[in-house]
Protein backbone atom coordinates (compact mmCIF):
# COMPACT_ATOMS: atom_id res chain seq x y z
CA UNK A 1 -27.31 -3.38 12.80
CA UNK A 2 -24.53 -2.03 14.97
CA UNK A 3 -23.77 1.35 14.57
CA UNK A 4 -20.21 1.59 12.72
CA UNK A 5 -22.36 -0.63 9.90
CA UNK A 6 -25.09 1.45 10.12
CA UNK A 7 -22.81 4.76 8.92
CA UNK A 8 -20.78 2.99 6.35
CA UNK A 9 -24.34 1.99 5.05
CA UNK A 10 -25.60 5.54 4.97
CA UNK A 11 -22.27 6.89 3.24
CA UNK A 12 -21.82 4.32 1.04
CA UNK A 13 -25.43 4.93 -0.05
CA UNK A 14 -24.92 8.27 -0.44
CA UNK A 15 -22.02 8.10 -2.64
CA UNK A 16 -23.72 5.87 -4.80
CA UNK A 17 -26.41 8.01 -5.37
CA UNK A 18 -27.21 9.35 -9.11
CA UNK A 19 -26.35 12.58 -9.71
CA UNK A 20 -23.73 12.81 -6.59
CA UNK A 21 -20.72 14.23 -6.91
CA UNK A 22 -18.22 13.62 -3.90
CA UNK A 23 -14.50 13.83 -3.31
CA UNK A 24 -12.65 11.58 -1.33
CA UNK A 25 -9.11 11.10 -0.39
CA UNK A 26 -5.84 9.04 -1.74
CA UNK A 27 -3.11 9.22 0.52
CA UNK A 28 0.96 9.83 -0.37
CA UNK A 29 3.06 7.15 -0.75
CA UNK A 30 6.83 8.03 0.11
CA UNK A 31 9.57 4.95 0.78
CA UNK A 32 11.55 5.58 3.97
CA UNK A 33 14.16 2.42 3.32
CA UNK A 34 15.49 -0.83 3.38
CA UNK A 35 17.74 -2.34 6.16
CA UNK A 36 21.17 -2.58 5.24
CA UNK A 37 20.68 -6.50 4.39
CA UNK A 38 17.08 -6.02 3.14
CA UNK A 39 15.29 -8.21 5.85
CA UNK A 40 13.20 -4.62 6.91
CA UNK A 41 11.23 -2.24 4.76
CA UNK A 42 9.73 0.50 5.87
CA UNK A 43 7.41 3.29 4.01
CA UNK A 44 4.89 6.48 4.91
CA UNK A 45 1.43 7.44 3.68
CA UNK A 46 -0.08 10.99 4.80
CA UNK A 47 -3.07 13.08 4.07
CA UNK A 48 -6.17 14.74 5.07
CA UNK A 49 -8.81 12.67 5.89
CA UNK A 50 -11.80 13.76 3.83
CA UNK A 51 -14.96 14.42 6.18
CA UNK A 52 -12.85 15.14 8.92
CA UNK A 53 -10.15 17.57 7.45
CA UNK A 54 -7.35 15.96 9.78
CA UNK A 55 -4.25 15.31 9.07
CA UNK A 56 -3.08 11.84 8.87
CA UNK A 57 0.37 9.96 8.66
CA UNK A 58 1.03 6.30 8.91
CA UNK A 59 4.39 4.42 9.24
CA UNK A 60 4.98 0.51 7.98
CA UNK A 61 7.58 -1.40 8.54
CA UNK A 62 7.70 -5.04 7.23
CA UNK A 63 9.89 -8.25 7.52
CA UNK A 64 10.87 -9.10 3.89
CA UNK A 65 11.55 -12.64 5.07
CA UNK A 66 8.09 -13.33 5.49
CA UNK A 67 6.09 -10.40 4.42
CA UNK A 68 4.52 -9.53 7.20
CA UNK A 69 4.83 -6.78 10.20
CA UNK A 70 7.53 -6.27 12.66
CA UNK A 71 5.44 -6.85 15.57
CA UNK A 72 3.98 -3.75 17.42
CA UNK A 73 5.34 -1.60 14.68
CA UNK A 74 2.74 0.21 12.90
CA UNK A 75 2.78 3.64 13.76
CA UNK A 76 -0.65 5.73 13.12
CA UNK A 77 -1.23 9.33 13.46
CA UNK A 78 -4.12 11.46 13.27
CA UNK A 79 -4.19 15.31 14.29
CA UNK A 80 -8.09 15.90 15.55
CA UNK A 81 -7.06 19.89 15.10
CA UNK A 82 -7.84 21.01 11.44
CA UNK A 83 -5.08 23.87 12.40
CA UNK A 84 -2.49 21.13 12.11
CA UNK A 85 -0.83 19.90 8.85
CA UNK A 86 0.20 17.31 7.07
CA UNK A 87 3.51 18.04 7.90
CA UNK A 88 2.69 17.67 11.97
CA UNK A 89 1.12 14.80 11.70
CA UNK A 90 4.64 13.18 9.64
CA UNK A 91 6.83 14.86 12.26
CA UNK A 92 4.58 13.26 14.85
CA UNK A 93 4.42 9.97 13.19
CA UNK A 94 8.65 9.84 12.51
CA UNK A 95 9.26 10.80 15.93
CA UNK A 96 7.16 8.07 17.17
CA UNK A 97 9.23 5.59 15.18
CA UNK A 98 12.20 7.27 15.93
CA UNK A 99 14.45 4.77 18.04
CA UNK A 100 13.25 1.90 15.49
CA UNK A 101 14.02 3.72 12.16
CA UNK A 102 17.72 4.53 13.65
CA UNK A 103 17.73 0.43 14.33
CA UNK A 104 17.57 -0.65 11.19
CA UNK A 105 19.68 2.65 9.43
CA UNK A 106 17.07 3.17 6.80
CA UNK A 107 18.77 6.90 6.16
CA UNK A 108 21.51 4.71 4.33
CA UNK A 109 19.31 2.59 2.49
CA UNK A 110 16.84 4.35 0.47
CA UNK A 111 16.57 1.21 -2.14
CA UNK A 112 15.48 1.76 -5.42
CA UNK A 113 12.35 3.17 -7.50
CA UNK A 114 12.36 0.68 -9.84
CA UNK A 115 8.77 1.60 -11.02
CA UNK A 116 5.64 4.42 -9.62
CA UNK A 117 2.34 3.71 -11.08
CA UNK A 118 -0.18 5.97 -9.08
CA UNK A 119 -3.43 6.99 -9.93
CA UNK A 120 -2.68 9.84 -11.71
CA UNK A 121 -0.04 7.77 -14.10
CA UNK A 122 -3.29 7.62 -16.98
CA UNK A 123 -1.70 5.38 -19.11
CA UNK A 124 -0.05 2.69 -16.86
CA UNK A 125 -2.02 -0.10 -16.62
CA UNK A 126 -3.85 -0.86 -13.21
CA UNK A 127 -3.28 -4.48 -12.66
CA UNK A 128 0.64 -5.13 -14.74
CA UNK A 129 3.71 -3.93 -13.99
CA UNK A 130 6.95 -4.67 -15.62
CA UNK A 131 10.42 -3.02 -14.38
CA UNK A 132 14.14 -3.39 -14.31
CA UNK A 133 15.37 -3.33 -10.56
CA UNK A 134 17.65 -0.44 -10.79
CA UNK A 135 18.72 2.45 -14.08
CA UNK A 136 21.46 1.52 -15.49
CA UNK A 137 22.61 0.52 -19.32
CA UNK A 138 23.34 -1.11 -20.72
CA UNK A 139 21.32 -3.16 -17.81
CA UNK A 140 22.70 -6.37 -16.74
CA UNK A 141 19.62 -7.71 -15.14
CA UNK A 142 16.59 -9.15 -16.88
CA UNK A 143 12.92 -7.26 -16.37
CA UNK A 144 10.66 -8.43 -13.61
CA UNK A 145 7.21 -8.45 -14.15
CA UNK A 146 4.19 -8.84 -11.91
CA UNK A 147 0.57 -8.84 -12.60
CA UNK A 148 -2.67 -8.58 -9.64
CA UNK A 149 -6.05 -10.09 -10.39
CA UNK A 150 -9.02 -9.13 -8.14
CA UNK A 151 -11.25 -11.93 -6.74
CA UNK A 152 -14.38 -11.92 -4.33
CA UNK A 153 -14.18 -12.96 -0.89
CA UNK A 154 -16.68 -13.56 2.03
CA UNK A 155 -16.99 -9.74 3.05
CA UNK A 156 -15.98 -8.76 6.71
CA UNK A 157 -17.45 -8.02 9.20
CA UNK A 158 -17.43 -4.24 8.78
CA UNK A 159 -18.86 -5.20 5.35
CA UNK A 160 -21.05 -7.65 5.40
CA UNK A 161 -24.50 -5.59 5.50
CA UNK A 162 -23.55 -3.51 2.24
CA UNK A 163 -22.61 -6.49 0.13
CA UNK A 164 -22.26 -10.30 0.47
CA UNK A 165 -18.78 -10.37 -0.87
CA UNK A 166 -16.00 -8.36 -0.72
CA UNK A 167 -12.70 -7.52 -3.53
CA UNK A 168 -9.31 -9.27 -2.32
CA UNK A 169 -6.53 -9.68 -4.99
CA UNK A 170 -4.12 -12.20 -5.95
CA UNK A 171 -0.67 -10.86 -7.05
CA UNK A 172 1.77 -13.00 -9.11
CA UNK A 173 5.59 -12.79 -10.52
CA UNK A 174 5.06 -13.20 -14.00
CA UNK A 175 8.87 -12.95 -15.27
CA UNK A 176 11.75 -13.46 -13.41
CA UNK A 177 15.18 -11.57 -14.40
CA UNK A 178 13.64 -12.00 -18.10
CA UNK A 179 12.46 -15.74 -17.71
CA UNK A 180 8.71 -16.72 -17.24
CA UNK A 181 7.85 -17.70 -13.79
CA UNK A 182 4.67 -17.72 -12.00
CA UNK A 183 5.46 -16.98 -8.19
CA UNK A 184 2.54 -16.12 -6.36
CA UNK A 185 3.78 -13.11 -3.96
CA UNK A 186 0.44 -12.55 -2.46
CA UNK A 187 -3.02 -14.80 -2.63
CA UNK A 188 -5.79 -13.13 -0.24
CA UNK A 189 -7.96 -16.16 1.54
CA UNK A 190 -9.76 -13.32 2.93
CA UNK A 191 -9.97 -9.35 3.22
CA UNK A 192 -8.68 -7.62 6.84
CA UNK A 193 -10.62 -5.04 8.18
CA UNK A 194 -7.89 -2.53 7.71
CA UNK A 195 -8.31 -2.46 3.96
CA UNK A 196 -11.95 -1.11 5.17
CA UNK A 197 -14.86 -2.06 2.25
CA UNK A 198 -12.42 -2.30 -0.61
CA UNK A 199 -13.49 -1.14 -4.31
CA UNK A 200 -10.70 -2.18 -6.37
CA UNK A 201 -6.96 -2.37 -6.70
CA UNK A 202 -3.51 -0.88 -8.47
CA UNK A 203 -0.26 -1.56 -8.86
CA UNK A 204 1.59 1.14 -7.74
CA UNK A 205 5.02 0.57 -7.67
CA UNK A 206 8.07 -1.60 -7.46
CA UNK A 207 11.08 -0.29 -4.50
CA UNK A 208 13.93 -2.55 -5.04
CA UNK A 209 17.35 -3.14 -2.87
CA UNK A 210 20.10 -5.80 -3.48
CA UNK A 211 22.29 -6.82 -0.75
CA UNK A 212 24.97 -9.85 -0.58
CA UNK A 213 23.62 -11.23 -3.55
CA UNK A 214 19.71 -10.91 -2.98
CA UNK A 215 17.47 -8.76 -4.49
CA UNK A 216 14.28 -7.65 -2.29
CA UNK A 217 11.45 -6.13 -4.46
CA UNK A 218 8.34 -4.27 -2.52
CA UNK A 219 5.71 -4.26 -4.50
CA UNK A 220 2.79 -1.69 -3.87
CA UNK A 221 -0.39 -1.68 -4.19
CA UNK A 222 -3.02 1.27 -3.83
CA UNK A 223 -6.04 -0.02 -2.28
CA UNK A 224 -9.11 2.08 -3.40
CA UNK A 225 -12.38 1.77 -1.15
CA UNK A 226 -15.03 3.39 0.29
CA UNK A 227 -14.37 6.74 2.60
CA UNK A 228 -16.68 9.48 4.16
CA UNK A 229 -17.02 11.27 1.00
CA UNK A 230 -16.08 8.92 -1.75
CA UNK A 231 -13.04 6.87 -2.77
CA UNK A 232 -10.54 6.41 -0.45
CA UNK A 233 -7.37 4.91 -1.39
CA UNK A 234 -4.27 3.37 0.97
CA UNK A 235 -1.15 1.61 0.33
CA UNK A 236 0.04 -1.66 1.33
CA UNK A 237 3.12 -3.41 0.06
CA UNK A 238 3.88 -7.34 -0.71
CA UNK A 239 7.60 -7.99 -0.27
CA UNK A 240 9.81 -10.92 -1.35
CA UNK A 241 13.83 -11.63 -1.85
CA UNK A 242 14.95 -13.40 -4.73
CA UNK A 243 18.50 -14.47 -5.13
């Protein structure tokens, strides 16, 4: 068993154990903006890793018009000097993204918290969301409502000697500007090793922006898995315009 499997085998173990009590970490989400034609999103997470103590800070950016990343533009950060803070490592992190953010003017184009579901929202539902795209009222849009199912999936690689399978999600557009629809935003045909050994999933969020006509709704999800000293948890976000 290589040695990366090995460890997670030993932690995850160790977590699991009866009796244990362990504290892991769930990172910030913060939006950092749309584009000015909502083509671009872009959003943060920071923390401290637990284990570790270091700070962390990671920067997204992602082309609505396919939901995926702008190519080479993840930006990661983590401060190996438990003297640093959070607030380095997000310095460190902007700075590296610097000449991109001014690129796409994000400063102008905040969007729209339509709807924030984090963990420690105890009565919002994990896996249903249902929002208007922007306050206003009376409101002359129609609610939009999505809904995520969790599914098992071959596990990865990183994965593979703790369990056979691992959790993936499908995430659907249940109701369209008030009418019934069912458009499938995201379907996983398999889990990346970036989501780590994943536990379970929430919907976090909806950050909205309307431009020329189209409406582009980001979606987020909080990816909980396993970390050094128990639950981890991460965000990702699933992106699609609607006219």
């Amino acid at each position: 068993m290589p040695a990366i499997r090995h460890m997670l085998f030993v932690l995850i173990a160790a977590c699991l154990a009866p009796g244990a009590a362990h504290a892991g970490e769930f990172a910030e989400f913060r939006p950092i903006g749309f584009s000015p034609d909502g083509k671009v999103f872009a959003f943060e997470e920071f923390g401290v890793q637990d284990g570790s103590g270091f700070a962390f800070a990671n920067r997204f950016f992602i082309d609505t018009t396919n939901d995926s990343f702008l190519p080479g533009s993840t930006v990661r950060v983590v401060l190996e000097d438990e003297t640093l803070s959070v607030g380095d490592a997000r310095a460190e992190a902007q700075a590296q993204s610097a000449s991109l953010e001014a690129q796409y003017d994000f400063q102008d184009n905040p969007g729209t918290i339509a709807a924030f579901n984090p963990l420690s929202e105890l009565d919002g539902p994990a896996h249903q969301l249902r929002y208007t795209p922007f306050s206003m009222e009376p409101q002359p849009f129609g609610p939009y409502g999505v809904t995520l199912e969790e599914k098992p999936l071959p596990a990865s690689t990183l994965c593979k000697d703790i369990d056979a399978t691992s959790i993936g999600f499908r995430l659907e557009m249940t109701e369209v500007n008030g009418q019934p629809s069912g458009l499938v935003l995201h379907d996983d045909s398999s889990v990346p090793q970036s989501r780590g050994c994943p536990l379970s999933y929430r919907i976090g969020g909806a950050i909205t922006h309307h431009a020329d006509g189209v409406w582009t709704h980001a979606v987020l999800v909080l990816v909980r898995s396993f970390g050094f000293e128990g639950e981890n948890g991460r965000w990702l976000a699933v992106t699609r315009r609607l006219e």
